[in-house]
N, C-alpha and C. Protein backbone atom coordinates (compact mmCIF):
# COMPACT_ATOMS: atom_id res chain seq x y z
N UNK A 1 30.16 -5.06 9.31
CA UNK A 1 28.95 -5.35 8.56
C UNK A 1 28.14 -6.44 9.26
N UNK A 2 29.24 -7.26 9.68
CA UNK A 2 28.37 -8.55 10.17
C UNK A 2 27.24 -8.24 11.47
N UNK A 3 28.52 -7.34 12.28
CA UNK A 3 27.90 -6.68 13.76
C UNK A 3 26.52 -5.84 13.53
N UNK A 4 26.31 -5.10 12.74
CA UNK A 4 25.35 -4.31 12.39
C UNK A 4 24.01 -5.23 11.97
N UNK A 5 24.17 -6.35 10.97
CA UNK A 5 23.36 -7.02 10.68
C UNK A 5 23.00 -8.00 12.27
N UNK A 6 23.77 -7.95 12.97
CA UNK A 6 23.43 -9.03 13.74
C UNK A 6 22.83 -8.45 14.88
N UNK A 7 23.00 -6.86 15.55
CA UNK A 7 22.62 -6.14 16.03
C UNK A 7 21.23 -5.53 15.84
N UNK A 8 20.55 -5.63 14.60
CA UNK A 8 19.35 -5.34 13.65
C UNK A 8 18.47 -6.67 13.96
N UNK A 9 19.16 -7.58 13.61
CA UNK A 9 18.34 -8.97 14.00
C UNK A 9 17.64 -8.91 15.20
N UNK A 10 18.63 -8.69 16.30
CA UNK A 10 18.62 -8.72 17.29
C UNK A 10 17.69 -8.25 18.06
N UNK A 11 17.72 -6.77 17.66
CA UNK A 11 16.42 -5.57 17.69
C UNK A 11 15.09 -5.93 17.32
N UNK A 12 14.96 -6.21 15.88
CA UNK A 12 13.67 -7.25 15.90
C UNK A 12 13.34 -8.48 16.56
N UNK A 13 14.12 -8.94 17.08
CA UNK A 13 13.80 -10.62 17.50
C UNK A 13 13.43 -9.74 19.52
N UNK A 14 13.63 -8.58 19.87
CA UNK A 14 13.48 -7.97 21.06
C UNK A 14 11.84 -7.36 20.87
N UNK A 15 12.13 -6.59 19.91
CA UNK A 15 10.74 -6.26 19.46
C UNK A 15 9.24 -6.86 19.17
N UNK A 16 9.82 -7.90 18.77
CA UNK A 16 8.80 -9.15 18.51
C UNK A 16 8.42 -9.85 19.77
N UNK A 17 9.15 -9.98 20.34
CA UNK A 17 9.45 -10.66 22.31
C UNK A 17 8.49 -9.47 23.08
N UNK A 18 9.20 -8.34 22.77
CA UNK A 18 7.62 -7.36 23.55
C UNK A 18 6.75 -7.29 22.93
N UNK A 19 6.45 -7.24 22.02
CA UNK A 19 5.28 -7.42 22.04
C UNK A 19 4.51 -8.62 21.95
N UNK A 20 5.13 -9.70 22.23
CA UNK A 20 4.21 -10.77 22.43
C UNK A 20 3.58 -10.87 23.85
N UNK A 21 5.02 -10.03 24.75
CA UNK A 21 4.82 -10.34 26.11
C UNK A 21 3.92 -9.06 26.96
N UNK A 22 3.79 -8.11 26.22
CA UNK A 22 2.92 -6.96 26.42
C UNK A 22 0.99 -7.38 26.99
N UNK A 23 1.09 -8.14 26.33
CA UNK A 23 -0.69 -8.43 26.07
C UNK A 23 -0.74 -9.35 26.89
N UNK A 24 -1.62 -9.95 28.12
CA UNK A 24 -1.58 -10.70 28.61
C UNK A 24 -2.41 -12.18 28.19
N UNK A 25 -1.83 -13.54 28.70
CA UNK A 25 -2.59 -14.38 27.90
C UNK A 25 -4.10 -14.16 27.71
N UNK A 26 -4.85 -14.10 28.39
CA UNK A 26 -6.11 -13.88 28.83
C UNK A 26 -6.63 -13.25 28.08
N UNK A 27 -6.07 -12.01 27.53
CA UNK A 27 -6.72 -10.76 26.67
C UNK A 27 -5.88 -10.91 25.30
N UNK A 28 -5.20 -11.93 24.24
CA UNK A 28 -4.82 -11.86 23.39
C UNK A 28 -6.13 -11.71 22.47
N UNK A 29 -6.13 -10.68 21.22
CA UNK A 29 -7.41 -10.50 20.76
C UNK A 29 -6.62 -11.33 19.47
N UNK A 30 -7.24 -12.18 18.34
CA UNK A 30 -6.82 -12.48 17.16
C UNK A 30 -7.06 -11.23 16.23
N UNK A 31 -5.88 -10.50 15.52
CA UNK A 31 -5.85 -9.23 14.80
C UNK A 31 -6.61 -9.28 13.79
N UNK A 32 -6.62 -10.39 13.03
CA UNK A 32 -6.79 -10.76 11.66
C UNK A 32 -8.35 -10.63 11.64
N UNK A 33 -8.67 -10.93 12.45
CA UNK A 33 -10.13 -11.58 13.01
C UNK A 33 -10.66 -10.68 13.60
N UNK A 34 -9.85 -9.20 14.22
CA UNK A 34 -10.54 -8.29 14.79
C UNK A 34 -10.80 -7.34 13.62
N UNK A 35 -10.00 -7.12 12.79
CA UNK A 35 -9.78 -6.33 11.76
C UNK A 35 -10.75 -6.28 10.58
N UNK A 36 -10.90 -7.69 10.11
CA UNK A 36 -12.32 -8.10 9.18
C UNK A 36 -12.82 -8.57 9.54
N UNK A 37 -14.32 -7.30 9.66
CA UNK A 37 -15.56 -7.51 10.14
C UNK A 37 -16.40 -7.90 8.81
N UNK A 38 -16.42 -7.60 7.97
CA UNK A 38 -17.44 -7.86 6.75
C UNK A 38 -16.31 -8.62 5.72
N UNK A 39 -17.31 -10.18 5.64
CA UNK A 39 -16.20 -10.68 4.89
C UNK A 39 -16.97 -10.96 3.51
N UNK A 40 -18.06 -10.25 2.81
CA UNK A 40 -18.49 -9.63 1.71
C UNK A 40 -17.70 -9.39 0.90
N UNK A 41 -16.71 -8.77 1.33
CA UNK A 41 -15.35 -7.30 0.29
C UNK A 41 -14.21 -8.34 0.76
N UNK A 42 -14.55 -9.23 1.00
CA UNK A 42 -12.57 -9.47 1.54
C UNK A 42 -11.98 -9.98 0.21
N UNK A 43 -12.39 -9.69 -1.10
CA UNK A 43 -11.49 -9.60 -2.45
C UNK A 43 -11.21 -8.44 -2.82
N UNK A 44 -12.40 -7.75 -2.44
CA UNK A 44 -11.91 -5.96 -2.69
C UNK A 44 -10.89 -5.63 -1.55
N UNK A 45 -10.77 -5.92 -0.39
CA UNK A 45 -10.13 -5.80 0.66
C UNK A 45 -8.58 -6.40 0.17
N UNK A 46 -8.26 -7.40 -0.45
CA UNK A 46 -6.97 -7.93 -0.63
C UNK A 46 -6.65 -7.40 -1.91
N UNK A 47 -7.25 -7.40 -2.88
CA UNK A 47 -6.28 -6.35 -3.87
C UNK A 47 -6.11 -5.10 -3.69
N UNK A 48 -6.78 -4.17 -2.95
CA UNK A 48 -6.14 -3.22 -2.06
C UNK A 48 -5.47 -3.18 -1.47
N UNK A 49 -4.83 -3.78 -0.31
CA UNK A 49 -4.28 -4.25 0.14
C UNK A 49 -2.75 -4.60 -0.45
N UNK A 50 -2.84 -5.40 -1.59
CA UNK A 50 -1.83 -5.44 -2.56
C UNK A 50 -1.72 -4.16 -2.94
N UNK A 51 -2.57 -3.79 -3.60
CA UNK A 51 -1.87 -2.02 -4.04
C UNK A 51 -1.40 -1.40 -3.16
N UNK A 52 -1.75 -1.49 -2.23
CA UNK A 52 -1.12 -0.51 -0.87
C UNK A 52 0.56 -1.29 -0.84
N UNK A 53 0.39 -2.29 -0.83
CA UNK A 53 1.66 -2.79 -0.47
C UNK A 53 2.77 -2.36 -1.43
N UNK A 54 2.13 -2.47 -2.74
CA UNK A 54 3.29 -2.49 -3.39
C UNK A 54 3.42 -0.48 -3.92
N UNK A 55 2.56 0.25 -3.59
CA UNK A 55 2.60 1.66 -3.24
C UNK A 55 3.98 1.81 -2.45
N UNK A 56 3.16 1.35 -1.24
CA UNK A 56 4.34 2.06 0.03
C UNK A 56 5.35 0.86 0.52
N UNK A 57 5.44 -0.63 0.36
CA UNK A 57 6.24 -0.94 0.93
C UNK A 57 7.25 -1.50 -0.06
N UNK A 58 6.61 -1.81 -1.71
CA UNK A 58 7.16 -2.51 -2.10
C UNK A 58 8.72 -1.29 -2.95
N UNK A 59 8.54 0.14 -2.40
CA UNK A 59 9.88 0.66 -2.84
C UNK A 59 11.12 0.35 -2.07
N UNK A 60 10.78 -0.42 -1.03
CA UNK A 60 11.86 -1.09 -0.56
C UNK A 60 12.09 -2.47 -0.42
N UNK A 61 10.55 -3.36 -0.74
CA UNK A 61 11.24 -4.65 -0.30
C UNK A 61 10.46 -5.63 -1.39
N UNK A 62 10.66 -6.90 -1.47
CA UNK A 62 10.80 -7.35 -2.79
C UNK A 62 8.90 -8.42 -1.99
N UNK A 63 8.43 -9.23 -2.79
CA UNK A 63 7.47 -10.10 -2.93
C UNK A 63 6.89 -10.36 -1.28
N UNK A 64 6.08 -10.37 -0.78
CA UNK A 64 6.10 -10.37 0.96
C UNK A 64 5.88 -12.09 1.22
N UNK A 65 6.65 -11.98 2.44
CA UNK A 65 7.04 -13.31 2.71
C UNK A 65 6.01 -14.02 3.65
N UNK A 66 5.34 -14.63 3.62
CA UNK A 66 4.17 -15.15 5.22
C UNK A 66 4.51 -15.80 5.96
N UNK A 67 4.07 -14.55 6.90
CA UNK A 67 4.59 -14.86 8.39
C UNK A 67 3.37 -15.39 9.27
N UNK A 68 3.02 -15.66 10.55
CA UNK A 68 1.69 -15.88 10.96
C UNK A 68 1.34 -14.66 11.90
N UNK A 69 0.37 -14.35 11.61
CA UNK A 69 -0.59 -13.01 11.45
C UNK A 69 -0.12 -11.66 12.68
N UNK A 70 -0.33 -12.49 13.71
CA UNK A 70 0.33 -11.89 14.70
C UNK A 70 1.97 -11.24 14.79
N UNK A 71 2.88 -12.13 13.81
CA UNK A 71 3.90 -11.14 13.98
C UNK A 71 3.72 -10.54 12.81
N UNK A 72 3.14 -10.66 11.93
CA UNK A 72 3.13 -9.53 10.06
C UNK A 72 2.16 -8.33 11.14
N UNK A 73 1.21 -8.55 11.99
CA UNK A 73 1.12 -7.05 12.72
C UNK A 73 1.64 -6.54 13.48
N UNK A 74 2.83 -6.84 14.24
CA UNK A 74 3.82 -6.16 14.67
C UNK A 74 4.61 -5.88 13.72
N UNK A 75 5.03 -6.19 12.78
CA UNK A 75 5.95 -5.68 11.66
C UNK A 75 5.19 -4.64 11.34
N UNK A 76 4.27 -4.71 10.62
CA UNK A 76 3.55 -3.70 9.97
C UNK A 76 3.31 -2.47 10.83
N UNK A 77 3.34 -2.61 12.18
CA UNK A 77 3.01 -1.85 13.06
C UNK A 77 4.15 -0.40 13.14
N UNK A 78 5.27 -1.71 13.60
CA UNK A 78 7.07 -0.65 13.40
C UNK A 78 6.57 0.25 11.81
N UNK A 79 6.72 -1.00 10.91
CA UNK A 79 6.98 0.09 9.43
C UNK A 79 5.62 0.61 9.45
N UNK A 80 5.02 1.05 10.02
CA UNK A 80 3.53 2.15 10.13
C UNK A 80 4.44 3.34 9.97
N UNK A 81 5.10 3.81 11.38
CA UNK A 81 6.12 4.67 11.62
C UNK A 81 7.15 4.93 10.73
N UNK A 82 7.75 3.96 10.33
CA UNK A 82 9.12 4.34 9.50
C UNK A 82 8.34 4.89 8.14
N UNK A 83 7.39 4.32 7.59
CA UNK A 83 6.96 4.65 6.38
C UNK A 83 6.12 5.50 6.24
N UNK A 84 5.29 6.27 7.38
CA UNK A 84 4.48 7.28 7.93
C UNK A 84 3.43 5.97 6.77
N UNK A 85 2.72 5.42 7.10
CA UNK A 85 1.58 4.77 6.70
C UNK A 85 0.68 4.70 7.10
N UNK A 86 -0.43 5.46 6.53
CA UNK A 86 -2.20 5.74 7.08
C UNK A 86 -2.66 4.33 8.04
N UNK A 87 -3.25 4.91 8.75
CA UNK A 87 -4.11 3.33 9.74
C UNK A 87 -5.22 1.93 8.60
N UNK A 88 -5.65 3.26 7.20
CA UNK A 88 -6.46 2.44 6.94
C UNK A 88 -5.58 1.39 6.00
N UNK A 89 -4.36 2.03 5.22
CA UNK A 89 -3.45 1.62 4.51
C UNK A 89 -2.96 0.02 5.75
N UNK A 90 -2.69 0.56 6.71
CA UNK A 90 -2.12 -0.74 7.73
C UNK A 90 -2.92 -1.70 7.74
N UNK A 91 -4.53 -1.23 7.91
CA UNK A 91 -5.25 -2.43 8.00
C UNK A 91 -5.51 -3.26 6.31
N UNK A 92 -5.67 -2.40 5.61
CA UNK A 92 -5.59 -3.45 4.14
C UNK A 92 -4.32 -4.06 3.66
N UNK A 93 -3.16 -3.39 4.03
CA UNK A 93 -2.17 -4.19 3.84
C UNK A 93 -2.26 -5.92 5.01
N UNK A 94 -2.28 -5.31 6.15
CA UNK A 94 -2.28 -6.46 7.06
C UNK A 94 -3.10 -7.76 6.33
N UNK A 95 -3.98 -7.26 6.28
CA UNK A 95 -5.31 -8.16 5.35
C UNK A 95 -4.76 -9.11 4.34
N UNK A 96 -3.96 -8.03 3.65
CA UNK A 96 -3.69 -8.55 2.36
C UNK A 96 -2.18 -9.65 2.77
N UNK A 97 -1.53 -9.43 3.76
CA UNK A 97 -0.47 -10.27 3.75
C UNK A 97 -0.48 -11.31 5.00
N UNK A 98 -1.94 -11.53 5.08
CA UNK A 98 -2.17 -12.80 6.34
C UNK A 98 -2.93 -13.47 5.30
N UNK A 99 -3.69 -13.22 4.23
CA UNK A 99 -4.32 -14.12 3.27
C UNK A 99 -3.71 -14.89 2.34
């Protein structure tokens, strides 16, 4: 049990490492900041966002924890895939859990 959990860790803490190291310094774009362009709606944007979350992510995981922005979009990115989650669903969730 322990090996498995520590093997899982592991995998994310690799995952997180590429992709930090993927992007070069020079061209790091800020996500959060690329993502909301009109900040008019960014209340309509975050309780969406919440609904989305607790739609699709919250059948598995409990209250979301804040992380800083850049790795909650690599997370979100992996569980895009695992959870088959729409692009627009990714970007209002993202929204909603960097605010």
């Amino acid at each position: 049990m322990k090996a498995t959990t520590l093997a899982i860790a592991l995998s994310v803490l690799v995952l997180v490492s590429l992709g930090a190291a993927a992007t070069p310094p020079g061209k790091r774009v800020n996500t959060v900041a690329a993502i909301v362009t009109n900040t008019d709606n960014a209340d309509t944007m975050r309780v969406q966002g919440e609904l989305r979350f607790r739609t699709n992510c919250g059948r598995c995981h409990a209250a979301p924890h804040k992380f800083p922005p850049r790795m909650m979009a690599t997370i979100i990115r992996h569980m895009r895939v695992r959870a088959t989650i729409t692009d627009e669903d990714m970007r209002l969730i993202l929204f909603y859990m960097t605010r």
